[in-house]
C-alpha atoms as a PDB file:
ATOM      1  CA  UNK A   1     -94.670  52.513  52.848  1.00  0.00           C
ATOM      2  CA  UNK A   2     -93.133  55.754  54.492  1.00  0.00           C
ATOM      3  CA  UNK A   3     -88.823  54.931  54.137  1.00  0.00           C
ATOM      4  CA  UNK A   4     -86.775  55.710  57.124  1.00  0.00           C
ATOM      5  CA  UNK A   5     -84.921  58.937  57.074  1.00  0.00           C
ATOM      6  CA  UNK A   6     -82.758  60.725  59.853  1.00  0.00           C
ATOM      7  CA  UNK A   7     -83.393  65.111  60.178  1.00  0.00           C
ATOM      8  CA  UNK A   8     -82.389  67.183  57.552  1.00  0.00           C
ATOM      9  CA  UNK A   9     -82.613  64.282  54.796  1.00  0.00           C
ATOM     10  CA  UNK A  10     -83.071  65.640  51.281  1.00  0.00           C
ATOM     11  CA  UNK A  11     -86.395  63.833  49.707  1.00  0.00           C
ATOM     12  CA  UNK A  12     -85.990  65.458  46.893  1.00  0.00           C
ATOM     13  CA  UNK A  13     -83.999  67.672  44.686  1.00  0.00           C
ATOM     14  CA  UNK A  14     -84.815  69.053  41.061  1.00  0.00           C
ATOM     15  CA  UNK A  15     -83.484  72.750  41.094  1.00  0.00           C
ATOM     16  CA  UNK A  16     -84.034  74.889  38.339  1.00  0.00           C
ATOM     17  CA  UNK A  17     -80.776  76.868  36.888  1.00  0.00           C
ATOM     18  CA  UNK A  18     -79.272  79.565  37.229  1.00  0.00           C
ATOM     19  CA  UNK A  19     -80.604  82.427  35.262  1.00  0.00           C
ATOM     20  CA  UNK A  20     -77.505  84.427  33.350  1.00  0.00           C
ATOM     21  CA  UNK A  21     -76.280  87.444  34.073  1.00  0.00           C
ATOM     22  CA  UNK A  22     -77.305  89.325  37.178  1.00  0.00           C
ATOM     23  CA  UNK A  23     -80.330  88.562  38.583  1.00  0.00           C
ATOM     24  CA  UNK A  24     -80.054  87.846  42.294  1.00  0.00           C
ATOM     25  CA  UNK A  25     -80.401  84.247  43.138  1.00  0.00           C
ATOM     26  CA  UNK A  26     -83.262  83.752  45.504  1.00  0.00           C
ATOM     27  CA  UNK A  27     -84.210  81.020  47.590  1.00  0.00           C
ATOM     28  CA  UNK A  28     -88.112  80.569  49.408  1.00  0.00           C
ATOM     29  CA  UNK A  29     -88.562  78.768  52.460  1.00  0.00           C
ATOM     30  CA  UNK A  30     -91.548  77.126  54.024  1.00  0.00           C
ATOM     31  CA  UNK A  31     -91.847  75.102  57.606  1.00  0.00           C
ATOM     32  CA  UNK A  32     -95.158  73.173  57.241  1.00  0.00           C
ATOM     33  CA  UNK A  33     -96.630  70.260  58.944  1.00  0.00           C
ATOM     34  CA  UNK A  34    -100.215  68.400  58.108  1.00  0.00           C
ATOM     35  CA  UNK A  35    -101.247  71.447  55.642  1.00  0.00           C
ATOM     36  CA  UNK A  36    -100.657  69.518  52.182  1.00  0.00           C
ATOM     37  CA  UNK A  37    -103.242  70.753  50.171  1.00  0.00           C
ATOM     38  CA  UNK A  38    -103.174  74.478  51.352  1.00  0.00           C
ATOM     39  CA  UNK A  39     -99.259  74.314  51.091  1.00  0.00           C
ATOM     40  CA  UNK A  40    -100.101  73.006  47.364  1.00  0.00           C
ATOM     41  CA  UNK A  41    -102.495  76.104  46.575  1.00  0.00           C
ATOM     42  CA  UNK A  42    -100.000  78.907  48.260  1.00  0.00           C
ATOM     43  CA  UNK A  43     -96.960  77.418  46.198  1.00  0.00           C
ATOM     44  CA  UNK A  44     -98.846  77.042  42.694  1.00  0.00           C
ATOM     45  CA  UNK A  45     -99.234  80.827  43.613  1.00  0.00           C
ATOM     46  CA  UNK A  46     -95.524  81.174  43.283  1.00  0.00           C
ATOM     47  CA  UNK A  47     -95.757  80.624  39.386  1.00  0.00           C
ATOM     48  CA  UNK A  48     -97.569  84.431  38.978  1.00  0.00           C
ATOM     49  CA  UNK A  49     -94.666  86.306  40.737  1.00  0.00           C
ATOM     50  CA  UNK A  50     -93.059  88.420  38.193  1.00  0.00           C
ATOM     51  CA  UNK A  51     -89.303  87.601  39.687  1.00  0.00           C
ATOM     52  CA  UNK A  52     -89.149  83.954  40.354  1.00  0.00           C
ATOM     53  CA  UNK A  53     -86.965  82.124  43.020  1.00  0.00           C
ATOM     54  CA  UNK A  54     -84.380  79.592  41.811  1.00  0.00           C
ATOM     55  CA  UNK A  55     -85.067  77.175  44.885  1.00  0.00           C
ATOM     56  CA  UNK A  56     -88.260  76.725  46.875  1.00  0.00           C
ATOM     57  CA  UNK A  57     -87.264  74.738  50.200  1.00  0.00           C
ATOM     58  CA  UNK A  58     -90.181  72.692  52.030  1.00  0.00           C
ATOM     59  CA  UNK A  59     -89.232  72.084  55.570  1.00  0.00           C
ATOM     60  CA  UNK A  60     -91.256  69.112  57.043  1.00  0.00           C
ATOM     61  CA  UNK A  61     -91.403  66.238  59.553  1.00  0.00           C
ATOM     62  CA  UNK A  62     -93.548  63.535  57.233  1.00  0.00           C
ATOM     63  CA  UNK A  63     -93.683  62.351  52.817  1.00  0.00           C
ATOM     64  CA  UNK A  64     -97.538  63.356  53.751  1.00  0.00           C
ATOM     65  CA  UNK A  65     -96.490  67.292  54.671  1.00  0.00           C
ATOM     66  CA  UNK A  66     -95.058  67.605  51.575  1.00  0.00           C
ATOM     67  CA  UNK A  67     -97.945  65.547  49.916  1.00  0.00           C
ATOM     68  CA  UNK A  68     -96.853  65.221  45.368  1.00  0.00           C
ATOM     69  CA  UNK A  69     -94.693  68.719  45.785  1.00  0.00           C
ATOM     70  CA  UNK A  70     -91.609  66.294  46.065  1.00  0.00           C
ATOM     71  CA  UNK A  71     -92.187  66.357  41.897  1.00  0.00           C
ATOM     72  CA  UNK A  72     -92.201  69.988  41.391  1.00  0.00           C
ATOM     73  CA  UNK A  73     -88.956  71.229  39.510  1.00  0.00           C
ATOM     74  CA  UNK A  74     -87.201  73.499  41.257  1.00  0.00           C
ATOM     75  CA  UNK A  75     -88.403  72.209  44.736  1.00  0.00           C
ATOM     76  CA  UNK A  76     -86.330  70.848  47.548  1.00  0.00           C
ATOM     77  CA  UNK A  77     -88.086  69.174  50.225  1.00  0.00           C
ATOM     78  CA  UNK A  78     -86.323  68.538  53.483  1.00  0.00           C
ATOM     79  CA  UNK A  79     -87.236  66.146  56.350  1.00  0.00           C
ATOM     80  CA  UNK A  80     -86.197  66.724  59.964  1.00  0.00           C
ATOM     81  CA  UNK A  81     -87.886  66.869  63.763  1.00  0.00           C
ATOM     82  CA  UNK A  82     -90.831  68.931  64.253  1.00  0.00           C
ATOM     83  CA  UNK A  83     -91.134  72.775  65.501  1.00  0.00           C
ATOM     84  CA  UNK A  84     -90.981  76.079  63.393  1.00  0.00           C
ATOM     85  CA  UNK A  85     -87.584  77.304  64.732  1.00  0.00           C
ATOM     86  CA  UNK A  86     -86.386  73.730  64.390  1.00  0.00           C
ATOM     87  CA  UNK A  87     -87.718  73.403  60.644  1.00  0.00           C
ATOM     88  CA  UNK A  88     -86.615  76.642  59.623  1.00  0.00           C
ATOM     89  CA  UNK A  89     -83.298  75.627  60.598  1.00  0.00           C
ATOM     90  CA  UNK A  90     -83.291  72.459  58.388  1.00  0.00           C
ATOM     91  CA  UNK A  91     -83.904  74.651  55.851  1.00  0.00           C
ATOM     92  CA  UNK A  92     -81.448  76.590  56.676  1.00  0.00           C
ATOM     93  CA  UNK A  93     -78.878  74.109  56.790  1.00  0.00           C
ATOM     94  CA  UNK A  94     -79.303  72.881  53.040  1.00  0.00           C
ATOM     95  CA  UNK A  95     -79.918  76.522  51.212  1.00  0.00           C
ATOM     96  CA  UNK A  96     -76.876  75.893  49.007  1.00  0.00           C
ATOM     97  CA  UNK A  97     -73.815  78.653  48.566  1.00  0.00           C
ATOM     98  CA  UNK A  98     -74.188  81.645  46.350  1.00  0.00           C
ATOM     99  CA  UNK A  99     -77.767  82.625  46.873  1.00  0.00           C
ATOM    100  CA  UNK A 100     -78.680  86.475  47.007  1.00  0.00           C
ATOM    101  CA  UNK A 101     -81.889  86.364  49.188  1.00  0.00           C
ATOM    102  CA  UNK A 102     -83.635  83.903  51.315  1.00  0.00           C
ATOM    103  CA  UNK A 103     -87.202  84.558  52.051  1.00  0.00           C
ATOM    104  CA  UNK A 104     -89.640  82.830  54.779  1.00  0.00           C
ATOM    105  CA  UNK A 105     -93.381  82.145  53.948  1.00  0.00           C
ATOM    106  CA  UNK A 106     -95.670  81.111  56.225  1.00  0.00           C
ATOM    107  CA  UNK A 107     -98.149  78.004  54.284  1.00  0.00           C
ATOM    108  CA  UNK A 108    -100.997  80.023  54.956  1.00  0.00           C
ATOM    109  CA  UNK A 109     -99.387  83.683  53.464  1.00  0.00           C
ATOM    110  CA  UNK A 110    -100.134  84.906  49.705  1.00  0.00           C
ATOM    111  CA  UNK A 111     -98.133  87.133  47.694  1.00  0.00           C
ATOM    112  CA  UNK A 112     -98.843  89.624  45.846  1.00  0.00           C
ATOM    113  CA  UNK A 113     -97.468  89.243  42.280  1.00  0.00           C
ATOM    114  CA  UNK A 114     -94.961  91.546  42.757  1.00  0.00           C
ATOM    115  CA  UNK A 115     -93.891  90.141  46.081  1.00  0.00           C
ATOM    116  CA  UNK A 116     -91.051  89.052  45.576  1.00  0.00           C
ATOM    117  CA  UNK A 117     -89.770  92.044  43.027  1.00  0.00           C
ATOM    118  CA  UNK A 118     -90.768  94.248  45.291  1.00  0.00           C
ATOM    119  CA  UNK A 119     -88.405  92.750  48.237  1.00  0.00           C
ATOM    120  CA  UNK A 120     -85.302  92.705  46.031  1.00  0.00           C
ATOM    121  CA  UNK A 121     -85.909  96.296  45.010  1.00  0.00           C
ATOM    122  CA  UNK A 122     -85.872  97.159  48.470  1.00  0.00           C
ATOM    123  CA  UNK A 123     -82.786  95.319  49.300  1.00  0.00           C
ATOM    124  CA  UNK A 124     -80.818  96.666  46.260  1.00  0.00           C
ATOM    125  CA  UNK A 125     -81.930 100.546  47.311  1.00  0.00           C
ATOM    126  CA  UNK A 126     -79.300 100.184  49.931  1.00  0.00           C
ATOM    127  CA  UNK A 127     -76.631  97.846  51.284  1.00  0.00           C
ATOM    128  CA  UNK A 128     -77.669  98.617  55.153  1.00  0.00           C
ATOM    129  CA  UNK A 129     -80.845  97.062  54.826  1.00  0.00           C
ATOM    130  CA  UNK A 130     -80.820  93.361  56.150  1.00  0.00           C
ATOM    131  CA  UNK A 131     -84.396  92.467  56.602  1.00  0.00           C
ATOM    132  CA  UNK A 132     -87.748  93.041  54.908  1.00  0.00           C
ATOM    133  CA  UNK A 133     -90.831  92.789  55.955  1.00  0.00           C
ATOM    134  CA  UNK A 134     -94.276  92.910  53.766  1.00  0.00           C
ATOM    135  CA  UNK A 135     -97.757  94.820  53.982  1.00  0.00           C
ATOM    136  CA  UNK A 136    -100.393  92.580  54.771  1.00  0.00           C
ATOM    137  CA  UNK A 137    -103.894  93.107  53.193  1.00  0.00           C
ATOM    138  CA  UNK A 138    -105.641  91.315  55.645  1.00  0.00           C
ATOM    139  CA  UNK A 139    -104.695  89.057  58.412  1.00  0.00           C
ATOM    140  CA  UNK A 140    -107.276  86.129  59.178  1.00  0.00           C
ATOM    141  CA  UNK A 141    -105.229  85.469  62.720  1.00  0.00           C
ATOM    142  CA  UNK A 142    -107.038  88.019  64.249  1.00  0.00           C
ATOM    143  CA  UNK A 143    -110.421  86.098  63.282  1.00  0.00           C
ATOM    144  CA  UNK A 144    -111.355  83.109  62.143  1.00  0.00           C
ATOM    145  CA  UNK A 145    -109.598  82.245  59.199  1.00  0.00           C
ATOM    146  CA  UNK A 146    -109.445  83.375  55.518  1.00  0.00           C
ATOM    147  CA  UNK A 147    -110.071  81.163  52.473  1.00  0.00           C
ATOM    148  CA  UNK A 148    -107.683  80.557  49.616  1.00  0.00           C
ATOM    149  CA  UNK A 149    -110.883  81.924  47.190  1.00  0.00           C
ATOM    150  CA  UNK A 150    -110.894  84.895  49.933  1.00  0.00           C
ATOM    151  CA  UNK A 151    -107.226  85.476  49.846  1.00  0.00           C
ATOM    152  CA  UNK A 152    -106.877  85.505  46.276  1.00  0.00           C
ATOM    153  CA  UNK A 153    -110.072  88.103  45.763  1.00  0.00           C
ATOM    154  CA  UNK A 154    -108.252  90.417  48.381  1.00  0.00           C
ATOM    155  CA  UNK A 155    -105.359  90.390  46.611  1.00  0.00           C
ATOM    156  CA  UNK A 156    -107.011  91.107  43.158  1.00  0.00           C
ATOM    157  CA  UNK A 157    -108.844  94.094  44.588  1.00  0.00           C
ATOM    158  CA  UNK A 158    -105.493  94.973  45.298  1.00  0.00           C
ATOM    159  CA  UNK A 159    -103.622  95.010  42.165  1.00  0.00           C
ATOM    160  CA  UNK A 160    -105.638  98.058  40.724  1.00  0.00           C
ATOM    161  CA  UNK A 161    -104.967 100.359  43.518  1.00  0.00           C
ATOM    162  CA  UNK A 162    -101.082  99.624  44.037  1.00  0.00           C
ATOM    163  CA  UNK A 163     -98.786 102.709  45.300  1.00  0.00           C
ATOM    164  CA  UNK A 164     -95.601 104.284  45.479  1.00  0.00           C
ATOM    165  CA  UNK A 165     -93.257 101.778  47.695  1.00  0.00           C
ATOM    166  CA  UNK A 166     -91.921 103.413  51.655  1.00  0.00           C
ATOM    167  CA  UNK A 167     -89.619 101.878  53.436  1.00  0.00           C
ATOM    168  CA  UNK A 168     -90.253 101.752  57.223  1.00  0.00           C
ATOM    169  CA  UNK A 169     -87.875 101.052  59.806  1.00  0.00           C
ATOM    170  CA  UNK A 170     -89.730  98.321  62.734  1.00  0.00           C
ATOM    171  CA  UNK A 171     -88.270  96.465  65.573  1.00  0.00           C
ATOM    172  CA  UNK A 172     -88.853  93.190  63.924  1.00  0.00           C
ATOM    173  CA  UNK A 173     -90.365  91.224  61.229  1.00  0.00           C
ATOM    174  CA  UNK A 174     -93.860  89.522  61.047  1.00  0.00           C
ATOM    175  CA  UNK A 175     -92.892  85.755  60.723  1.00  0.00           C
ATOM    176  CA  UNK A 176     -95.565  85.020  57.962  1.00  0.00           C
ATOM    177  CA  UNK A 177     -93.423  86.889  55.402  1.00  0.00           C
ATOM    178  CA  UNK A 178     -89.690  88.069  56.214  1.00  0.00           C
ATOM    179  CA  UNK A 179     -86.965  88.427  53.521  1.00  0.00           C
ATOM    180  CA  UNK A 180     -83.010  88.797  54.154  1.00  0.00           C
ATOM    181  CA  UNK A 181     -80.150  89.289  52.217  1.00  0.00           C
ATOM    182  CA  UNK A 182     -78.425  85.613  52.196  1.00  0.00           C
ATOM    183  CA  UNK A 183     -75.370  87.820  53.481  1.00  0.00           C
ATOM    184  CA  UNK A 184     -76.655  89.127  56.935  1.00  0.00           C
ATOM    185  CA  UNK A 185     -77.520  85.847  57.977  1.00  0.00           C
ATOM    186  CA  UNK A 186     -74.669  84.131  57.254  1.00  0.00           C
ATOM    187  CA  UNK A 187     -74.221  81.807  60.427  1.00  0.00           C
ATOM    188  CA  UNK A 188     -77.523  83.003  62.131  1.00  0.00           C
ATOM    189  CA  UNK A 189     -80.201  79.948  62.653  1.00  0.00           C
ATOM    190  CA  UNK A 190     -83.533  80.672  64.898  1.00  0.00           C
ATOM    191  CA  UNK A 191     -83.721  80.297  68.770  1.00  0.00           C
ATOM    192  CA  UNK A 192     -84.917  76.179  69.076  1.00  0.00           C
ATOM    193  CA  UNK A 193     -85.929  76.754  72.372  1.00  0.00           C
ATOM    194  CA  UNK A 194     -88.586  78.915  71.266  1.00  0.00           C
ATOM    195  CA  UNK A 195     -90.499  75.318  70.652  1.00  0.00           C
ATOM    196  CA  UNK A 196     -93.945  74.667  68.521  1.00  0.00           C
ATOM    197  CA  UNK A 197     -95.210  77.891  67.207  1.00  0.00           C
ATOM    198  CA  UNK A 198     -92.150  79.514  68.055  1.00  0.00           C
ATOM    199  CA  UNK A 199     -93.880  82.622  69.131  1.00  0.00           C
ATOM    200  CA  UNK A 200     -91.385  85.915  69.019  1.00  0.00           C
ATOM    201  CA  UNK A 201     -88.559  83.634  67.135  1.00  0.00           C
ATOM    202  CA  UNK A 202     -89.411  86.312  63.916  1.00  0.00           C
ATOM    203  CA  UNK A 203     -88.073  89.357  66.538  1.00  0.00           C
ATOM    204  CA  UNK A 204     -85.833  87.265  67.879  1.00  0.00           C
ATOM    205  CA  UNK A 205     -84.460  86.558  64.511  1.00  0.00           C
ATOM    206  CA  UNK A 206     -84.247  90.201  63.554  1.00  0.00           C
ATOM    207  CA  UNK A 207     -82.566  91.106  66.662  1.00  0.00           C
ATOM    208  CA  UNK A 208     -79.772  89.173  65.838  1.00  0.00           C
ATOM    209  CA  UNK A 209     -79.570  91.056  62.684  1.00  0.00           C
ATOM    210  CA  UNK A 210     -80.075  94.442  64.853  1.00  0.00           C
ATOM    211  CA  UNK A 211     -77.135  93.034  67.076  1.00  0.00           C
ATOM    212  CA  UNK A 212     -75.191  92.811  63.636  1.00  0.00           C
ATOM    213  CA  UNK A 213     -75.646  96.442  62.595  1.00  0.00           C
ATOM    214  CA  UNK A 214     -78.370  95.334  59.881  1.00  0.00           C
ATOM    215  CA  UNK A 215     -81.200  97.345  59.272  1.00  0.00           C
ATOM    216  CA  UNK A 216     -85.352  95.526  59.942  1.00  0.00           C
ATOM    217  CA  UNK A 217     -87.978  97.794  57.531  1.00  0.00           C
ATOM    218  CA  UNK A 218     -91.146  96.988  56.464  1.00  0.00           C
ATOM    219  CA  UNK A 219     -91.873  98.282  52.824  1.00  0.00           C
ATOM    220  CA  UNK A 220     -95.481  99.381  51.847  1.00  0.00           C
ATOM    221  CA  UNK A 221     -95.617  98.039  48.047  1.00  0.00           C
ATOM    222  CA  UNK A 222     -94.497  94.258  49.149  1.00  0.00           C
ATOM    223  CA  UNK A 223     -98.797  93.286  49.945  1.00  0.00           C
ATOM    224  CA  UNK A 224     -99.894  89.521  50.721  1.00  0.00           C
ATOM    225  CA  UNK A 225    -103.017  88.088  52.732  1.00  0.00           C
ATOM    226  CA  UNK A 226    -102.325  85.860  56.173  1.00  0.00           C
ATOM    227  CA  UNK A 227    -105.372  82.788  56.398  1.00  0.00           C
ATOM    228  CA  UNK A 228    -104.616  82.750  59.415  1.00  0.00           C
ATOM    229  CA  UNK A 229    -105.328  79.162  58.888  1.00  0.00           C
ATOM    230  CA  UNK A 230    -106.210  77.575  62.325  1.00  0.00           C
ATOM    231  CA  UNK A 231    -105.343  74.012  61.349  1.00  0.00           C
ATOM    232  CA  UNK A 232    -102.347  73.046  63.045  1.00  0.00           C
ATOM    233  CA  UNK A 233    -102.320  75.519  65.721  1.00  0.00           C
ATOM    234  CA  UNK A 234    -101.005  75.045  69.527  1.00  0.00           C
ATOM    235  CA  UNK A 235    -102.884  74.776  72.589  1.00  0.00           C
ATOM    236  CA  UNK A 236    -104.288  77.309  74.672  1.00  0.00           C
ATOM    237  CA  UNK A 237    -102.211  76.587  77.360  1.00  0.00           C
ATOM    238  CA  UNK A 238     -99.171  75.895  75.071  1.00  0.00           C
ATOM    239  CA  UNK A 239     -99.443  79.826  73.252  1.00  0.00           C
ATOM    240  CA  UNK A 240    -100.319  81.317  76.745  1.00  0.00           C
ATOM    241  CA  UNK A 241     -96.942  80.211  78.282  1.00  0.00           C
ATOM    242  CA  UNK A 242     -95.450  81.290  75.244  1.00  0.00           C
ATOM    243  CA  UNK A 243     -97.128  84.880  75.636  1.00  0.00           C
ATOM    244  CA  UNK A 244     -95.471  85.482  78.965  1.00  0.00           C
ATOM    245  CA  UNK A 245     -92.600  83.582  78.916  1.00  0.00           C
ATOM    246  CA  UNK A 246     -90.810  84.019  75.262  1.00  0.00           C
ATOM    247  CA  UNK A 247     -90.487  88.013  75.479  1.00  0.00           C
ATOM    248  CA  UNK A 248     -88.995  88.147  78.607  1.00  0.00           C
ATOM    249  CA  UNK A 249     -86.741  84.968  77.553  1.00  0.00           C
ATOM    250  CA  UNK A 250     -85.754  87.575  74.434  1.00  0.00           C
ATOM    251  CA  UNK A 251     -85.080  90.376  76.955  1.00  0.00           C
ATOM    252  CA  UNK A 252     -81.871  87.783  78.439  1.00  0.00           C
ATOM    253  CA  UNK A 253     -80.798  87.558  74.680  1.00  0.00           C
ATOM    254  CA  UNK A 254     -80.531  91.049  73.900  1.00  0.00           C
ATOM    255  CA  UNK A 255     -82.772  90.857  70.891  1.00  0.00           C
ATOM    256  CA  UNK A 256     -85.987  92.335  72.722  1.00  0.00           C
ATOM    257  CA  UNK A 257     -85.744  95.519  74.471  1.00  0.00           C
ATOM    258  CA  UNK A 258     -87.531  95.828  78.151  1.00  0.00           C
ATOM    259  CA  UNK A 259     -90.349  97.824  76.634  1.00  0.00           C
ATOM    260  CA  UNK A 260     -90.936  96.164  73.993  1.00  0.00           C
ATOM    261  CA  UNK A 261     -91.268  92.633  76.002  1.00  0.00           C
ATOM    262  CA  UNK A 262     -93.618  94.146  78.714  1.00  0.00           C
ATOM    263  CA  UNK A 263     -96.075  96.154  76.031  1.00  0.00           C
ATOM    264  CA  UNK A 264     -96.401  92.363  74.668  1.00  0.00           C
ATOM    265  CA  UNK A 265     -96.498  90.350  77.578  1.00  0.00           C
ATOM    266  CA  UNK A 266     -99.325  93.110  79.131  1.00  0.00           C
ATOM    267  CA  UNK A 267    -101.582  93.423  75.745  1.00  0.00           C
ATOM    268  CA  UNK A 268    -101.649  89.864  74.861  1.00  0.00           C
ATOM    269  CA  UNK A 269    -102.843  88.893  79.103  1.00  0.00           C
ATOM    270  CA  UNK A 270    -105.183  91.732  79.333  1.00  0.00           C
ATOM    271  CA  UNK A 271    -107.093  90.209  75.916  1.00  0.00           C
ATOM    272  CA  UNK A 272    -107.039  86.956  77.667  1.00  0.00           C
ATOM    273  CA  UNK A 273    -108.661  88.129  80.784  1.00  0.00           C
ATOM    274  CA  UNK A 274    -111.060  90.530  78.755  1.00  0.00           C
ATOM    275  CA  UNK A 275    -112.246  87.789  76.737  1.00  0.00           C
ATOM    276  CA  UNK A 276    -112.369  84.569  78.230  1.00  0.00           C
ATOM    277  CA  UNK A 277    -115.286  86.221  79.835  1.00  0.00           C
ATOM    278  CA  UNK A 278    -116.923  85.654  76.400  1.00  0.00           C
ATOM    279  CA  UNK A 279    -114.528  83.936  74.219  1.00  0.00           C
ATOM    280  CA  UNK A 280    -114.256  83.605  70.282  1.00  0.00           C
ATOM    281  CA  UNK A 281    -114.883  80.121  68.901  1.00  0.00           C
ATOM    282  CA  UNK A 282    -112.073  80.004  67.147  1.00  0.00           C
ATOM    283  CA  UNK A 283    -109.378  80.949  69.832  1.00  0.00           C
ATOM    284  CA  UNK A 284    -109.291  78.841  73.804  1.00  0.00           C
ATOM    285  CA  UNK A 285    -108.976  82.497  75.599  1.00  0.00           C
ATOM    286  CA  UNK A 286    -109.077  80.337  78.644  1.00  0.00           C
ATOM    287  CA  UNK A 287    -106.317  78.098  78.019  1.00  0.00           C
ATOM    288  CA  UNK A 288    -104.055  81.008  77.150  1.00  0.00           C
ATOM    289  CA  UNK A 289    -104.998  82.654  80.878  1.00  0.00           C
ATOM    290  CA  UNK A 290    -103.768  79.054  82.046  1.00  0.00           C
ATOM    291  CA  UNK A 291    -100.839  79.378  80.207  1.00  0.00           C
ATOM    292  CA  UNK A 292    -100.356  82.776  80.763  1.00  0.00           C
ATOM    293  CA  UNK A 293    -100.533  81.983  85.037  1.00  0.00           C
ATOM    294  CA  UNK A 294     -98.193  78.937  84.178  1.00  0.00           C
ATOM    295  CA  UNK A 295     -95.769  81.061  82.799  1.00  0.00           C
ATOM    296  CA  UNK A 296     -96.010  84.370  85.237  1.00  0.00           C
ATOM    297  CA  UNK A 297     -95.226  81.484  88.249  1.00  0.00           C
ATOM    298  CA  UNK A 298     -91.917  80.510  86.259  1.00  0.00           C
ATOM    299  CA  UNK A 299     -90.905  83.847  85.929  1.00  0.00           C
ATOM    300  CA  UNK A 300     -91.576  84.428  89.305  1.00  0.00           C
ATOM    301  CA  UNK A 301     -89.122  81.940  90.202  1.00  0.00           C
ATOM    302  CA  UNK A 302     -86.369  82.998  88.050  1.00  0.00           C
ATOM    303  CA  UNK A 303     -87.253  80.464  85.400  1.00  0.00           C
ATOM    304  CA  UNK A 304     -87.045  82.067  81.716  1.00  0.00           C
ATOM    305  CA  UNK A 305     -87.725  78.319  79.876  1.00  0.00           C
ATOM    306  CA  UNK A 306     -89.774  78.745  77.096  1.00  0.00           C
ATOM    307  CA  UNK A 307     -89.417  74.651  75.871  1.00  0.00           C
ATOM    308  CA  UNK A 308     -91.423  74.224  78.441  1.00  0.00           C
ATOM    309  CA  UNK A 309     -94.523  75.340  76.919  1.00  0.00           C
ATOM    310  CA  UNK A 310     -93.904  71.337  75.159  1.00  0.00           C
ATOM    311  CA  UNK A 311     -94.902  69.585  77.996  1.00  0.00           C
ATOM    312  CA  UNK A 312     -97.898  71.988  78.771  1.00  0.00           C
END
């Protein structure tokens, strides 16, 4: 029988030590709810990296998230209420003092072996930098979904035609795979208002860190796959509030700029209008034009309150 426990409990706790001398101490996150077995696959992946992190978190809401990973040395799994800004922050709240680099993984994102190395080098080439993002491969979001056996073959492919690393400066990260030095982020925990998928809490994130004087790049020679897995995902309705709502929510905080917030808000309604006429099996086009209507009405009215995509 499942014991009681109250948000933010530690389940489990069998951290690996510190390796001597200087090696930066890193420490990899992951929110994840009802994904078990995938979750099981992407962190077994974590044993090819060539630099290793000290700590792997596991943010979840049920002992069935986390499945038999609670026996993994070196793991840390945390318990707390539900919601990728709010699980991320449980994470947050228990990465323990002295680490170098915290990273955020998606359950559905593979690494490239060099992943990891390839973040830290990028980090350590200069001081200013704050934030790094990765080079996906391939990105099953925009379809329907990638296999682990698919993932894995893409990134194979890839580790024969590697090149030169270049640093590229973006106006946020991509959620599924986002480093930071430990330092810039001292203090900083996501936006729980942006509820469920969170939707724009990665840019929201990094525009705190903008706001700080940090610099957000993407780096070329940090590659991983996306699934994309579609397990697990929101409603229609849900995302499509989200879609109108969240960017111009960021515009009030100061961490999306007017531009930026319109050119999403605009793309992401015109795709649902375009295609609900015909829509993809694996995406409810029309429930995102609901939400999207939802949302344009509450905006209309003055009311920026993305939570309310919940009760949608």
């Amino acid at each position: 029988m499942e014991s009681s426990v109250i948000p933010g409990e530690i389940v489990s706790r069998k951290c690996i030590q510190p390796s001597p001398g200087k090696a930066p101490r890193i420490c990899l996150i992951f929110a994840t709810r009802g994904r078990a077995e995938l979750l099981k696959h992407v962190i077994a992946s974590v044993d090819a990296q060539t630099l290793k992190p000290e700590l792997i978190i596991v943010s979840c809401v049920s002992n069935e998230d986390a499945g038999d990973l609670a026996d993994r040395p070196g793991l840390l799994v945390v318990k707390g209420r539900p919601g990728l800004t709010v699980q991320r922050n449980t994470a947050l709240n228990h990465v323990p003092a002295g680490f170098d680099v915290v990273i955020f993984l998606d359950d559905d994102f593979l690494m490239h072996r060099t992943w990891i190395s390839e973040i830290v080098d990028a980090l350590n080439s200069d001081p200013t930098i704050a934030c790094v993002t990765g080079t996906l491969l391939a990105d099953g979001i925009h379809g329907p979904g990638l296999s682990i056996e698919q993932g894995q073959a893409i990134l194979a492919r890839a580790s024969t035609a590697r090149q030169a690393s270049t640093v590229i400066p973006t106006r946020g990260p991509y959620g599924c795979n986002m480093a930071f030095r430990a330092s810039s982020i001292a203090g900083l925990r996501f936006d729980e208002r942006l509820v469920l998928y969170g939707w724009q809490e990665d840019r929201d994130f990094g525009g705190q860190i903008r706001n700080r004087g940090g610099r957000v790049v993407r780096i070329t020679s940090a590659v991983g796959v996306h699934l994309g897995t579609k397990g697990g995902r929101v409603s229609g309705r849900k995302l499509g509030y989200s879609q109108v709502v969240n960017p111009l929510y960021l515009v009030s905080r100061k961490t999306m700029s007017v531009r930026d917030a319109l050119d999403h808000v605009v793309r992401n309604v015109a795709s649902n209008v375009v295609r609900s006429l015909a829509p993809e099996p694996w995406i409810d086009r029309r429930g995102r034009l609901s939400g999207n209507l939802i949302g344009f009405w509450d905006c209309m009215r003055g009311r920026l309150t993305p939570e309310r995509a919940e009760k949608l």
